[in-house]
PDB file of N, CA and C in Angstrom:
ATOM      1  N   UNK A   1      -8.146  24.123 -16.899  1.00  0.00           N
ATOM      2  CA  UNK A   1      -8.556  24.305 -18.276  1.00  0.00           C
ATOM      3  C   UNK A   1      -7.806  23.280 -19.118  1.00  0.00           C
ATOM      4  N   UNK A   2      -8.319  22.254 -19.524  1.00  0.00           N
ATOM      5  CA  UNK A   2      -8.016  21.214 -20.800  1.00  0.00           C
ATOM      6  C   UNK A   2      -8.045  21.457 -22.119  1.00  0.00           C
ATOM      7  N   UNK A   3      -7.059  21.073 -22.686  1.00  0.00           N
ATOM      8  CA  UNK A   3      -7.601  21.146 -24.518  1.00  0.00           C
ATOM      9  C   UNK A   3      -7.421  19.823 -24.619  1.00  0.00           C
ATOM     10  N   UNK A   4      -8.415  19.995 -26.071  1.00  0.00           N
ATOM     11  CA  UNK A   4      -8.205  18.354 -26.701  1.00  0.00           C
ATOM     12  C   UNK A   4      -7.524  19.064 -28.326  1.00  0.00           C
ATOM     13  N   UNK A   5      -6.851  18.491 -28.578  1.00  0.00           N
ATOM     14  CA  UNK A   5      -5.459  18.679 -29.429  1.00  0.00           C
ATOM     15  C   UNK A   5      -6.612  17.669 -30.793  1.00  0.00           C
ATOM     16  N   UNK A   6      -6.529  18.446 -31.948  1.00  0.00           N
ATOM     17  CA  UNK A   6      -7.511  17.818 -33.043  1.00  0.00           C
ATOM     18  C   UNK A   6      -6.728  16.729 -33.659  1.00  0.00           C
ATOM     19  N   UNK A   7      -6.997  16.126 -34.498  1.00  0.00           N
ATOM     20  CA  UNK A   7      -5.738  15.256 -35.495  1.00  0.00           C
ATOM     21  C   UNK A   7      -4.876  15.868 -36.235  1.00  0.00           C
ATOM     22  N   UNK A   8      -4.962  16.684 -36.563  1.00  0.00           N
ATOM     23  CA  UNK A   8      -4.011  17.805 -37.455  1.00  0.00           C
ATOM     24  C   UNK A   8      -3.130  18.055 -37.029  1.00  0.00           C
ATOM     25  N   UNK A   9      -2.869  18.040 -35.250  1.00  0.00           N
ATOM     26  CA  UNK A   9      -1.955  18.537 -34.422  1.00  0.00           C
ATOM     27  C   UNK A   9      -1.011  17.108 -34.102  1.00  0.00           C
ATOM     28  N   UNK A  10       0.084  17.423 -33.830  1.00  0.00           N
ATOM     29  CA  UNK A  10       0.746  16.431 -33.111  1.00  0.00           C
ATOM     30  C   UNK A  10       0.441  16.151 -31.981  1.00  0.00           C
ATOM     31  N   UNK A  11       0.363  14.897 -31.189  1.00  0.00           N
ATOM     32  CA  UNK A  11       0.265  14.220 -30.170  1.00  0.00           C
ATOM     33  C   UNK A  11       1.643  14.838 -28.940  1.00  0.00           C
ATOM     34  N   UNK A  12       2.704  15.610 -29.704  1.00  0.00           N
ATOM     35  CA  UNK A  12       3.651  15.939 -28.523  1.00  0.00           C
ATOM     36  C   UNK A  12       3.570  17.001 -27.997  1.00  0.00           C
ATOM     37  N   UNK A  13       2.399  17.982 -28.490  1.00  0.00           N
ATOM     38  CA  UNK A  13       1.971  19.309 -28.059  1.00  0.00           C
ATOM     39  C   UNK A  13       1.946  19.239 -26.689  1.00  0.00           C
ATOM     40  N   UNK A  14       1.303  18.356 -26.431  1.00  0.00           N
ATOM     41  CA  UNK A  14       0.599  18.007 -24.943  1.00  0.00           C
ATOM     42  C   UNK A  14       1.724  18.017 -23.644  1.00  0.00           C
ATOM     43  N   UNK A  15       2.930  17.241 -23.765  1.00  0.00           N
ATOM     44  CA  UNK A  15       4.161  17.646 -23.159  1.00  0.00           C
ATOM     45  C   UNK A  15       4.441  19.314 -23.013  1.00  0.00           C
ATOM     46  N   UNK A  16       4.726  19.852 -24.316  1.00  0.00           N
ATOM     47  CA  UNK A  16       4.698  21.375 -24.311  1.00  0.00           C
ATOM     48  C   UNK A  16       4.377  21.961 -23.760  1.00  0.00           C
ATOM     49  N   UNK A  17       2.475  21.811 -23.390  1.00  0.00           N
ATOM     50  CA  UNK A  17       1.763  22.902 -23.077  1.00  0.00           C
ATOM     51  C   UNK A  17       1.066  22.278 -21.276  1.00  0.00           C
ATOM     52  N   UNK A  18       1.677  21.097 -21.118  1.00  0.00           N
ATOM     53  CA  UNK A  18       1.020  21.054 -19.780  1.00  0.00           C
ATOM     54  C   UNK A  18       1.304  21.184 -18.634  1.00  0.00           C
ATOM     55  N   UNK A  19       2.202  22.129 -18.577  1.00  0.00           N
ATOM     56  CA  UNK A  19       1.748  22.958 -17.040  1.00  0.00           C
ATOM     57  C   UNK A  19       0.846  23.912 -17.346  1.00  0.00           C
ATOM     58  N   UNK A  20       0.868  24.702 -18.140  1.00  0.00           N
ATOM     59  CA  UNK A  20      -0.188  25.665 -18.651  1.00  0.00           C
ATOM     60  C   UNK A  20      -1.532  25.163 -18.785  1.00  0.00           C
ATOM     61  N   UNK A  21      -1.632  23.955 -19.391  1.00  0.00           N
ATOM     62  CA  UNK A  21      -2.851  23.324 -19.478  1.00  0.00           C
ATOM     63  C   UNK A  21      -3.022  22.015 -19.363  1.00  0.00           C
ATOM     64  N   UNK A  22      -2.905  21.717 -17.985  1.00  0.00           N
ATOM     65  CA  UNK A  22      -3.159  20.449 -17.295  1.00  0.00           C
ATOM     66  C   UNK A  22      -4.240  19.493 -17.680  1.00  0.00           C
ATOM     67  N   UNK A  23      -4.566  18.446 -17.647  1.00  0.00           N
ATOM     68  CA  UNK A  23      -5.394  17.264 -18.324  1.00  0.00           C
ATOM     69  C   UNK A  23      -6.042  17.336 -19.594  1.00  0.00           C
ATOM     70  N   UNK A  24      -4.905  18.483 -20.674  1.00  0.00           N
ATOM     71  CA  UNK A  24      -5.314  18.093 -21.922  1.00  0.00           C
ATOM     72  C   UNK A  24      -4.922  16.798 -22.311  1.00  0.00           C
ATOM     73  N   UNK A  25      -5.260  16.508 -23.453  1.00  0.00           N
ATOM     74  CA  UNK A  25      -5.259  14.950 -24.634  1.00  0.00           C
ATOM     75  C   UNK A  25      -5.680  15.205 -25.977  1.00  0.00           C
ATOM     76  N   UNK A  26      -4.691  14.368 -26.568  1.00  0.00           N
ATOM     77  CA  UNK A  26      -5.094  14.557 -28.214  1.00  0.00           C
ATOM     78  C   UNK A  26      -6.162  13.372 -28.533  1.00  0.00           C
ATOM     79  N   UNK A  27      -6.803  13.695 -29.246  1.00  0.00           N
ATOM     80  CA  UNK A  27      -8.451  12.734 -29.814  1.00  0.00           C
ATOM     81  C   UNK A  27      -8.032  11.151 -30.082  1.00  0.00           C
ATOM     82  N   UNK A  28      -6.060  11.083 -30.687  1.00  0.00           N
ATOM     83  CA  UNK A  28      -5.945   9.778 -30.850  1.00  0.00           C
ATOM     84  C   UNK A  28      -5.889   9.129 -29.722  1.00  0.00           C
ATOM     85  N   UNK A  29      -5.275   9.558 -28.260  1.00  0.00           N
ATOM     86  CA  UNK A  29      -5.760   8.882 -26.574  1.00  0.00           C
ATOM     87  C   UNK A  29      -7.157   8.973 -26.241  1.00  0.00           C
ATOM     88  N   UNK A  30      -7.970   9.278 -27.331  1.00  0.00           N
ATOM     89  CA  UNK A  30      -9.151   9.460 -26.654  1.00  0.00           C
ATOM     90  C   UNK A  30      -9.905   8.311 -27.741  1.00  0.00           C
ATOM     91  N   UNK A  31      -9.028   7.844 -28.651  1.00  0.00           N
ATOM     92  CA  UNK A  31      -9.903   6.735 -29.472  1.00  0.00           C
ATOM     93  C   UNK A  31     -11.117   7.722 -30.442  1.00  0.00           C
ATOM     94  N   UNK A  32     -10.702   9.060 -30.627  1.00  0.00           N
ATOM     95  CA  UNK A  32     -11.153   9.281 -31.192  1.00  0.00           C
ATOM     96  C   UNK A  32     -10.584  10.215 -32.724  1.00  0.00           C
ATOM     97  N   UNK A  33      -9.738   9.334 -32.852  1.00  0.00           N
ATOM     98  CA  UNK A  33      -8.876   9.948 -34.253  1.00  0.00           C
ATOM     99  C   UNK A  33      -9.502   9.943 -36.137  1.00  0.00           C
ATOM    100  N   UNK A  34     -10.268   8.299 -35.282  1.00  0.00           N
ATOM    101  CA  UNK A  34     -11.544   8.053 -36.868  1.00  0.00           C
ATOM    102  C   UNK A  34     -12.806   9.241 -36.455  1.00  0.00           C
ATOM    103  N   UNK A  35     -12.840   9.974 -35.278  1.00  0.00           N
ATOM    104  CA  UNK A  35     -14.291  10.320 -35.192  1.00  0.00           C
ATOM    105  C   UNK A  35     -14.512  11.799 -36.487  1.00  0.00           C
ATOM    106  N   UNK A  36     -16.033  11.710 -36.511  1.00  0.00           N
ATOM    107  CA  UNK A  36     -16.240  13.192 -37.543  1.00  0.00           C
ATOM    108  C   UNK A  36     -15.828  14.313 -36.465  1.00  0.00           C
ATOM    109  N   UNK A  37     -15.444  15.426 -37.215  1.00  0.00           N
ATOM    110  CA  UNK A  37     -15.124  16.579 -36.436  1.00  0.00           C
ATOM    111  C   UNK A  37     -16.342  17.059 -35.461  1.00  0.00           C
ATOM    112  N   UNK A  38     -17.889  16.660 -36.059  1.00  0.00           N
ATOM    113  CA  UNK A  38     -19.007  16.471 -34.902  1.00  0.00           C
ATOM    114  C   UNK A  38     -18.796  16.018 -33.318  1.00  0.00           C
ATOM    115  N   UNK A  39     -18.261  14.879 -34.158  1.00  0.00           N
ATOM    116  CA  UNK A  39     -18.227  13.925 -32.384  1.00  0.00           C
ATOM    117  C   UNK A  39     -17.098  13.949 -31.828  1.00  0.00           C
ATOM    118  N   UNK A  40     -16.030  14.670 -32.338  1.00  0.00           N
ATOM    119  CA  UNK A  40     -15.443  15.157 -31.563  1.00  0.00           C
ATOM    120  C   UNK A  40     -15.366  16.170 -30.632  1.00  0.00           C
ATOM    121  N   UNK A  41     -16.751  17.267 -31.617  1.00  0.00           N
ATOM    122  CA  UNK A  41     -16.627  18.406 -30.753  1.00  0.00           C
ATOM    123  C   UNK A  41     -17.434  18.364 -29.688  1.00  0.00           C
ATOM    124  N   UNK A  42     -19.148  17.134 -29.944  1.00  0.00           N
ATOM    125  CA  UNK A  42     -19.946  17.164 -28.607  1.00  0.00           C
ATOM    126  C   UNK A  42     -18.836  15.876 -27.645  1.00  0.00           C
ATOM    127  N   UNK A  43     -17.725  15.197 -28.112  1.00  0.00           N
ATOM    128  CA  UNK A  43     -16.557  14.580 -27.002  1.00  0.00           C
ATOM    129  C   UNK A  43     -16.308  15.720 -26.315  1.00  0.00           C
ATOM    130  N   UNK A  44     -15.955  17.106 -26.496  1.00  0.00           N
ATOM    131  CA  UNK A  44     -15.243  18.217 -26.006  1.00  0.00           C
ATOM    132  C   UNK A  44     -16.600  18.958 -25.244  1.00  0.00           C
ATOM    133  N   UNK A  45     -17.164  18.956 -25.627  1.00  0.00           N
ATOM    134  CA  UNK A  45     -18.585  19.823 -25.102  1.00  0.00           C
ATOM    135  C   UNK A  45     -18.923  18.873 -23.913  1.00  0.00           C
ATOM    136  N   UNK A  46     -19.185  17.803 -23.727  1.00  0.00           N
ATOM    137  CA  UNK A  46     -19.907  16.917 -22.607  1.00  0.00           C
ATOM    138  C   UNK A  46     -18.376  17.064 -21.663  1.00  0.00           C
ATOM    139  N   UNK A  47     -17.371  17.075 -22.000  1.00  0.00           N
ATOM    140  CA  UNK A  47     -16.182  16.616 -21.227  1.00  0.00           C
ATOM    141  C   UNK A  47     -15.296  18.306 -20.866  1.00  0.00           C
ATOM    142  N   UNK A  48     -15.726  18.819 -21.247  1.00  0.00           N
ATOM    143  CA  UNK A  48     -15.363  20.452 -20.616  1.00  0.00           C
ATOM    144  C   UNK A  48     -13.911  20.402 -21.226  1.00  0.00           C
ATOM    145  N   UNK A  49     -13.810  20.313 -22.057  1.00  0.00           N
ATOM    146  CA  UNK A  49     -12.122  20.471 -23.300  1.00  0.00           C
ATOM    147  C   UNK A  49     -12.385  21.739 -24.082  1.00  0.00           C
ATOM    148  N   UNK A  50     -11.423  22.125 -24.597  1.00  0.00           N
ATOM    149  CA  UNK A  50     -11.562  23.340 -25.621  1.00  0.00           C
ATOM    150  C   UNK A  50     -10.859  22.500 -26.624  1.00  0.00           C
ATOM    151  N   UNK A  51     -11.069  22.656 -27.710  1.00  0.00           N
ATOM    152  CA  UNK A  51     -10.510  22.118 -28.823  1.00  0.00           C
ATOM    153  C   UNK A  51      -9.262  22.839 -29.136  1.00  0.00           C
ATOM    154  N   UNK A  52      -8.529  22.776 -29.679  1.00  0.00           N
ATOM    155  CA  UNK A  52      -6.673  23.142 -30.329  1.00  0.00           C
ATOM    156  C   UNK A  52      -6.874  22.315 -31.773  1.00  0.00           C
ATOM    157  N   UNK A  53      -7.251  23.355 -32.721  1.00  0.00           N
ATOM    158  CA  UNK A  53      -7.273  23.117 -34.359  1.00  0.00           C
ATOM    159  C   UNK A  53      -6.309  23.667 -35.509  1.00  0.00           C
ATOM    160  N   UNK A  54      -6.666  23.326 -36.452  1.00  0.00           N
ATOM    161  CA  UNK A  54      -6.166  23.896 -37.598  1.00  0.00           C
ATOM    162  C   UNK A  54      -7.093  23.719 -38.488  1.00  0.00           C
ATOM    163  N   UNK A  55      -8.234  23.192 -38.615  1.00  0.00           N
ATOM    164  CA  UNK A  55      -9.293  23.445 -38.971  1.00  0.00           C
ATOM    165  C   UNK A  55     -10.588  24.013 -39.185  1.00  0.00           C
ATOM    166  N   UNK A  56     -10.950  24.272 -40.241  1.00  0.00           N
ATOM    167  CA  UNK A  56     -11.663  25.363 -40.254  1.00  0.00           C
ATOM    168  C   UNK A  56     -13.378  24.767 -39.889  1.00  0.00           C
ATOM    169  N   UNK A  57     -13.617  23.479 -39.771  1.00  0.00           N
ATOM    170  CA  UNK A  57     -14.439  23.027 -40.008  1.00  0.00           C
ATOM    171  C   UNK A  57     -15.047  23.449 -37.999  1.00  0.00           C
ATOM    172  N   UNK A  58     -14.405  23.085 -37.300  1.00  0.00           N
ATOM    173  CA  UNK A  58     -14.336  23.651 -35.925  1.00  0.00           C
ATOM    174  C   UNK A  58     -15.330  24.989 -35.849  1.00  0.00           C
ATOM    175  N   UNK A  59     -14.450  26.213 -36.797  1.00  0.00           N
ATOM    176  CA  UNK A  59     -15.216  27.470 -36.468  1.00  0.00           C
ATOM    177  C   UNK A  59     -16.597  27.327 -37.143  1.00  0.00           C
ATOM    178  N   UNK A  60     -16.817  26.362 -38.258  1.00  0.00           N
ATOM    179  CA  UNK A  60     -18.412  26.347 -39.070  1.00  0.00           C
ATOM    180  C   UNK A  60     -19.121  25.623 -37.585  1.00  0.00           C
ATOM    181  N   UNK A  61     -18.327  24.747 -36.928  1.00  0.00           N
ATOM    182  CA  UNK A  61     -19.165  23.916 -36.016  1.00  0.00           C
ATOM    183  C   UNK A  61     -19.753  25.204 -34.752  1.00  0.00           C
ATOM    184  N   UNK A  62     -18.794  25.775 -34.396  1.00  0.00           N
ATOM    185  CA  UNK A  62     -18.996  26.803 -33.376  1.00  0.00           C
ATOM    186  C   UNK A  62     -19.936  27.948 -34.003  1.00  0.00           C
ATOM    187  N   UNK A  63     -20.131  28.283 -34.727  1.00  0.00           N
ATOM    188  CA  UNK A  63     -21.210  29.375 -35.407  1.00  0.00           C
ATOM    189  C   UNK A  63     -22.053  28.890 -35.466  1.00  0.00           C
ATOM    190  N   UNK A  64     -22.277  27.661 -35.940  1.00  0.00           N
ATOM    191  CA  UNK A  64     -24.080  27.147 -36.393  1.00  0.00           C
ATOM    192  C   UNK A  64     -24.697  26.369 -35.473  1.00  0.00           C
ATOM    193  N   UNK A  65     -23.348  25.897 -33.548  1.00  0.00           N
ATOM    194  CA  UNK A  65     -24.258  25.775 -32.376  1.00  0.00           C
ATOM    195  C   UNK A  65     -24.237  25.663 -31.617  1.00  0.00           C
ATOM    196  N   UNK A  66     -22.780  27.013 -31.454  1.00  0.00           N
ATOM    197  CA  UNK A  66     -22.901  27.700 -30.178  1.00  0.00           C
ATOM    198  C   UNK A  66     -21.684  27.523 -29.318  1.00  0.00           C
ATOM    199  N   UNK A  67     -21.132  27.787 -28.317  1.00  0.00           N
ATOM    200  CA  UNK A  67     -20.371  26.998 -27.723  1.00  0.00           C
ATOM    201  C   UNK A  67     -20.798  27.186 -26.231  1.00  0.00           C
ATOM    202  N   UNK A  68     -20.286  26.264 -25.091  1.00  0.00           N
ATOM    203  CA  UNK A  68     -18.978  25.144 -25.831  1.00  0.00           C
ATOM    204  C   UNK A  68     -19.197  24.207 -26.407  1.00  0.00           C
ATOM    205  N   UNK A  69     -17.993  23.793 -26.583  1.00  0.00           N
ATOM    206  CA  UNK A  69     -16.903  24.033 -26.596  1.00  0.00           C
ATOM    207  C   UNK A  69     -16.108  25.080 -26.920  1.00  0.00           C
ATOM    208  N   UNK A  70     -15.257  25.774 -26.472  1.00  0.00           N
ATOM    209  CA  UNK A  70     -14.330  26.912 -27.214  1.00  0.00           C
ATOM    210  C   UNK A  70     -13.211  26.236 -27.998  1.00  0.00           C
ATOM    211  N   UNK A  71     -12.792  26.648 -29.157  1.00  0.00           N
ATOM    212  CA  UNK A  71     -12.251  26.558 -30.134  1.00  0.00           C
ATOM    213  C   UNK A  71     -10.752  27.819 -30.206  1.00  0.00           C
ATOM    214  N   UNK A  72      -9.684  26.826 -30.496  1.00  0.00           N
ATOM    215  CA  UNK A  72      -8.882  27.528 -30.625  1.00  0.00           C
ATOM    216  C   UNK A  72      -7.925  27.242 -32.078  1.00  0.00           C
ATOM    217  N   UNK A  73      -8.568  27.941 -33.302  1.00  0.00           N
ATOM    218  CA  UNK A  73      -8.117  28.016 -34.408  1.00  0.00           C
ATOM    219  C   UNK A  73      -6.978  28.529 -34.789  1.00  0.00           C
ATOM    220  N   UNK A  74      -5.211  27.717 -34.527  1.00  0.00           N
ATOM    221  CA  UNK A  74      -4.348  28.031 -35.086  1.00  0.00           C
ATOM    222  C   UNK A  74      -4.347  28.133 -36.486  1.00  0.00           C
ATOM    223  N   UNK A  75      -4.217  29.542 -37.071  1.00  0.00           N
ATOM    224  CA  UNK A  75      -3.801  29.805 -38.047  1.00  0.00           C
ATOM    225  C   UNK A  75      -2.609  29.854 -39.043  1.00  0.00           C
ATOM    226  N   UNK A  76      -1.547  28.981 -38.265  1.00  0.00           N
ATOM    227  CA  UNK A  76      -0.124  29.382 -38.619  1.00  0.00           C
ATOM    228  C   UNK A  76       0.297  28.857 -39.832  1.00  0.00           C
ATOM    229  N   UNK A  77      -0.607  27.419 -40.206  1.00  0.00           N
ATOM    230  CA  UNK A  77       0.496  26.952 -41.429  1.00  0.00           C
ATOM    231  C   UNK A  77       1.116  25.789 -40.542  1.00  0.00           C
ATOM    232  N   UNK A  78       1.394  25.208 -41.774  1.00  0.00           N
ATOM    233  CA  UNK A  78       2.294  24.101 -41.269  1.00  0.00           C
ATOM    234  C   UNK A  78       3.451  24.345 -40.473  1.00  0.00           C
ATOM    235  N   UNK A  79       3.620  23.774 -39.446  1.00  0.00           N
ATOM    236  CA  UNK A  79       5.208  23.678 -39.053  1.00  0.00           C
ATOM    237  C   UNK A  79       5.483  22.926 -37.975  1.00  0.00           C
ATOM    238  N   UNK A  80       6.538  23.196 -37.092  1.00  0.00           N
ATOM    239  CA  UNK A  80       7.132  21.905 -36.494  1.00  0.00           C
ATOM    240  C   UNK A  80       6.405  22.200 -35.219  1.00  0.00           C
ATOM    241  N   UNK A  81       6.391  20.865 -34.336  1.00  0.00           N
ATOM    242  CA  UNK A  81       5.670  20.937 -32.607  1.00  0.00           C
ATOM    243  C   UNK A  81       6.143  22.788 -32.128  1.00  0.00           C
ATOM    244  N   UNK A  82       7.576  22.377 -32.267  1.00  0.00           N
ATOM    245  CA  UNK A  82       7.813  23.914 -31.641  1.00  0.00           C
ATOM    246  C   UNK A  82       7.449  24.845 -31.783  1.00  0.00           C
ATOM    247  N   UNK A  83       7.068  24.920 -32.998  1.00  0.00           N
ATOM    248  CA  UNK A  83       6.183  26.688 -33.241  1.00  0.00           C
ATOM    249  C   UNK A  83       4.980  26.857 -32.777  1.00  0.00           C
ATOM    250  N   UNK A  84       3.980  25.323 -32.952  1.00  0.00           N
ATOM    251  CA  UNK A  84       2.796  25.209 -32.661  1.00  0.00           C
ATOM    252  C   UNK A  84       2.677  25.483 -30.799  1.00  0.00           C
ATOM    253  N   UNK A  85       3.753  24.944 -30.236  1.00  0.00           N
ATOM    254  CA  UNK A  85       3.928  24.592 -28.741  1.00  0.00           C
ATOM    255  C   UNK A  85       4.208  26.301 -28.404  1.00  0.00           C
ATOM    256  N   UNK A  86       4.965  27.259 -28.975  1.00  0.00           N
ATOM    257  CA  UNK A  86       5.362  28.187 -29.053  1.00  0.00           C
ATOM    258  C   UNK A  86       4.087  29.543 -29.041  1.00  0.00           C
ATOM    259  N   UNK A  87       3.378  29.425 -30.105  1.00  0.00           N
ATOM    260  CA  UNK A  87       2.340  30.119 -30.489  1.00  0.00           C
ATOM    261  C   UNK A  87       0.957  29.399 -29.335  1.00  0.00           C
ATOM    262  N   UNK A  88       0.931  28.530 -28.694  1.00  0.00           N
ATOM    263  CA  UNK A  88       0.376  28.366 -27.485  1.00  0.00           C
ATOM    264  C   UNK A  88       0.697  29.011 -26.571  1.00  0.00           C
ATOM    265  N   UNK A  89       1.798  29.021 -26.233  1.00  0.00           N
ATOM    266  CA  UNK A  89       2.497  29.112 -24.971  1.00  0.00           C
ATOM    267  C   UNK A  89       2.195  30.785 -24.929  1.00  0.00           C
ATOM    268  N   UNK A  90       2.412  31.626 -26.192  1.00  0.00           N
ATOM    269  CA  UNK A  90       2.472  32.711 -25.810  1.00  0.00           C
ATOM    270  C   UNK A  90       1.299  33.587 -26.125  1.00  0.00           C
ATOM    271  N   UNK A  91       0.323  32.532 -25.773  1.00  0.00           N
ATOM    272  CA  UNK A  91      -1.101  32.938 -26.203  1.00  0.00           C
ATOM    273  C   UNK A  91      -1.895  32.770 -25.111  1.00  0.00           C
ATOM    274  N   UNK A  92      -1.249  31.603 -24.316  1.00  0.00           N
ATOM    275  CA  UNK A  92      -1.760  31.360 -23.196  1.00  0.00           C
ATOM    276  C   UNK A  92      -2.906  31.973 -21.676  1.00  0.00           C
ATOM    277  N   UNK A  93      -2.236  33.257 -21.906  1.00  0.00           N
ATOM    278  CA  UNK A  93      -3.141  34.251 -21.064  1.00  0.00           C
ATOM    279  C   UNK A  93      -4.195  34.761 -21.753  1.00  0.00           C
ATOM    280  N   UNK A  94      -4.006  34.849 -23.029  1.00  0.00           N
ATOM    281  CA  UNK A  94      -5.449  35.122 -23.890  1.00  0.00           C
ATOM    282  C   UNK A  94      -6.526  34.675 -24.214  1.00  0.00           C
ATOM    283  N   UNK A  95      -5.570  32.955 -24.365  1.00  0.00           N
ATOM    284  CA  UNK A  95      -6.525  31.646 -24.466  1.00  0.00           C
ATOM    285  C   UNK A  95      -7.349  31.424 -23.137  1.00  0.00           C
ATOM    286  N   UNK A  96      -6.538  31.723 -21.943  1.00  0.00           N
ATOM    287  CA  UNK A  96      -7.665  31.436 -20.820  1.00  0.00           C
ATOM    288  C   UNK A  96      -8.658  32.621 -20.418  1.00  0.00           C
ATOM    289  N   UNK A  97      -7.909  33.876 -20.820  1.00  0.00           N
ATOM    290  CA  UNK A  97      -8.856  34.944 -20.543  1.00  0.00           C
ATOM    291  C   UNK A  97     -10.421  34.853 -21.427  1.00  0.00           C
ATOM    292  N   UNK A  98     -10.125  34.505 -22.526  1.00  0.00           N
ATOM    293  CA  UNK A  98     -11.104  34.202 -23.474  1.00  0.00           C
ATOM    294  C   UNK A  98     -12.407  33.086 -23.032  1.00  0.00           C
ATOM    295  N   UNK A  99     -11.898  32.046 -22.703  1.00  0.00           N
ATOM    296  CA  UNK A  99     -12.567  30.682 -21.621  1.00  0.00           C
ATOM    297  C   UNK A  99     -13.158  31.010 -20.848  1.00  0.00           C
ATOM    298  N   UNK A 100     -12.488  32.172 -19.968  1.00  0.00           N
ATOM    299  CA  UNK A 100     -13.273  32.463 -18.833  1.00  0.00           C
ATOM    300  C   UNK A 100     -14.358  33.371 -18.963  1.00  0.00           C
ATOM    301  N   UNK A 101     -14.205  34.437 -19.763  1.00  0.00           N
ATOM    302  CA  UNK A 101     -15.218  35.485 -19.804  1.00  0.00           C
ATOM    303  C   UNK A 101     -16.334  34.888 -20.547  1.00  0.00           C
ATOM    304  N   UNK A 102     -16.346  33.668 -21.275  1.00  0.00           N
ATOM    305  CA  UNK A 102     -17.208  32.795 -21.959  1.00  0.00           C
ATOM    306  C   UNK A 102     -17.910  33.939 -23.041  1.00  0.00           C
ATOM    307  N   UNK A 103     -17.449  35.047 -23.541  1.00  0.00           N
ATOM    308  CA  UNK A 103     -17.883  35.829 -24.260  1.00  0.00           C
ATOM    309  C   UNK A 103     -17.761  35.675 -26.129  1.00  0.00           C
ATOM    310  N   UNK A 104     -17.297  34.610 -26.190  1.00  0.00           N
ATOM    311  CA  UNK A 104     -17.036  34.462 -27.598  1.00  0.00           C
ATOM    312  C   UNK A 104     -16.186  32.586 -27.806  1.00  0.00           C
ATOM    313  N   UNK A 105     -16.719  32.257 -28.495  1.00  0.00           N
ATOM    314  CA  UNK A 105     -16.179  30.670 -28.509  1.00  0.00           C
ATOM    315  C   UNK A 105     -14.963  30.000 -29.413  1.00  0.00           C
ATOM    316  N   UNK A 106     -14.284  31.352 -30.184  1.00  0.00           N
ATOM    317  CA  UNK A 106     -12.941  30.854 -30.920  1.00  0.00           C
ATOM    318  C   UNK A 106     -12.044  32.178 -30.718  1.00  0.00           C
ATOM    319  N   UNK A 107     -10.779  31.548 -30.100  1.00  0.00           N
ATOM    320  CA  UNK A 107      -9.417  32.230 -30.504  1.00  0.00           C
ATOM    321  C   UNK A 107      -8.702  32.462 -31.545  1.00  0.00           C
ATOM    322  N   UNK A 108      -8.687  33.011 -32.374  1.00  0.00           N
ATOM    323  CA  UNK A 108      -8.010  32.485 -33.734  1.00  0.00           C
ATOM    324  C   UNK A 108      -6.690  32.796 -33.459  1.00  0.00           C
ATOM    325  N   UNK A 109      -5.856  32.381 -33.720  1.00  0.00           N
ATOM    326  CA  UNK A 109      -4.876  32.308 -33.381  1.00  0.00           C
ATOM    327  C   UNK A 109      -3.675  32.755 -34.658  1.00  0.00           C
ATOM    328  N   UNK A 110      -3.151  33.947 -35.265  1.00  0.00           N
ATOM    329  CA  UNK A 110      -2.420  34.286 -36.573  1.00  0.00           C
ATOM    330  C   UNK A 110      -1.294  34.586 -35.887  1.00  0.00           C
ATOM    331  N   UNK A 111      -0.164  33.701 -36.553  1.00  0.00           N
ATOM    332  CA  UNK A 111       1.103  33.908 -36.606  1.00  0.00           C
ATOM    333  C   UNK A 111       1.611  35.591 -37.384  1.00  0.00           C
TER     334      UNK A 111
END
């Protein structure tokens, strides 16, 4: 299970969270840091990624068509890698339980 880490997020998440989630990447290794939040999300949809946001624009994308991609809408607020890396980490079994049962396409994620 991959995430692709949005622009909002730091690029060092990815250290954090990858044993848990092996061949994620943030959109700026993917050359896609100028893209609209669109083409990022059919980047994530053709390429089997779940997105890792803080944007809300993600969950309008997932309601009006469908997923996947699954969407994982941190809600926390600003703060440092660690909290963000933190509030992954201990979400982790939820985030994949969620993926797998393919029953719903965003985690929201509230601190």
């Amino acid at each position: 299970m991959k995430l692709l880490f949005d622009q909002n997020l730091s690029y060092k998440l990815l250290a954090k969270v990858s044993e848990l989630f092996p061949d994620s990447a943030h959109v700026a290794a993917l050359h896609l840091d100028k893209a609209s939040d669109r083409e990022v999300w059919e980047y994530a949809k053709i390429n089997a990624f779940t997105i890792v946001t803080k944007d809300s624009a993600f969950n309008d994308l997932s309601i009006y068509h469908g997923f996947p991609p699954h969407i994982i809408w941190l809600r926390i607020g600003n703060g440092s890698v660690e909290r963000s890396s933190s509030v992954l980490v201990s979400n982790a079994d939820r985030i994949k339980t969620m993926i797998k049962s393919n029953e719903t396409g965003i985690v929201e994620v509230i601190e």
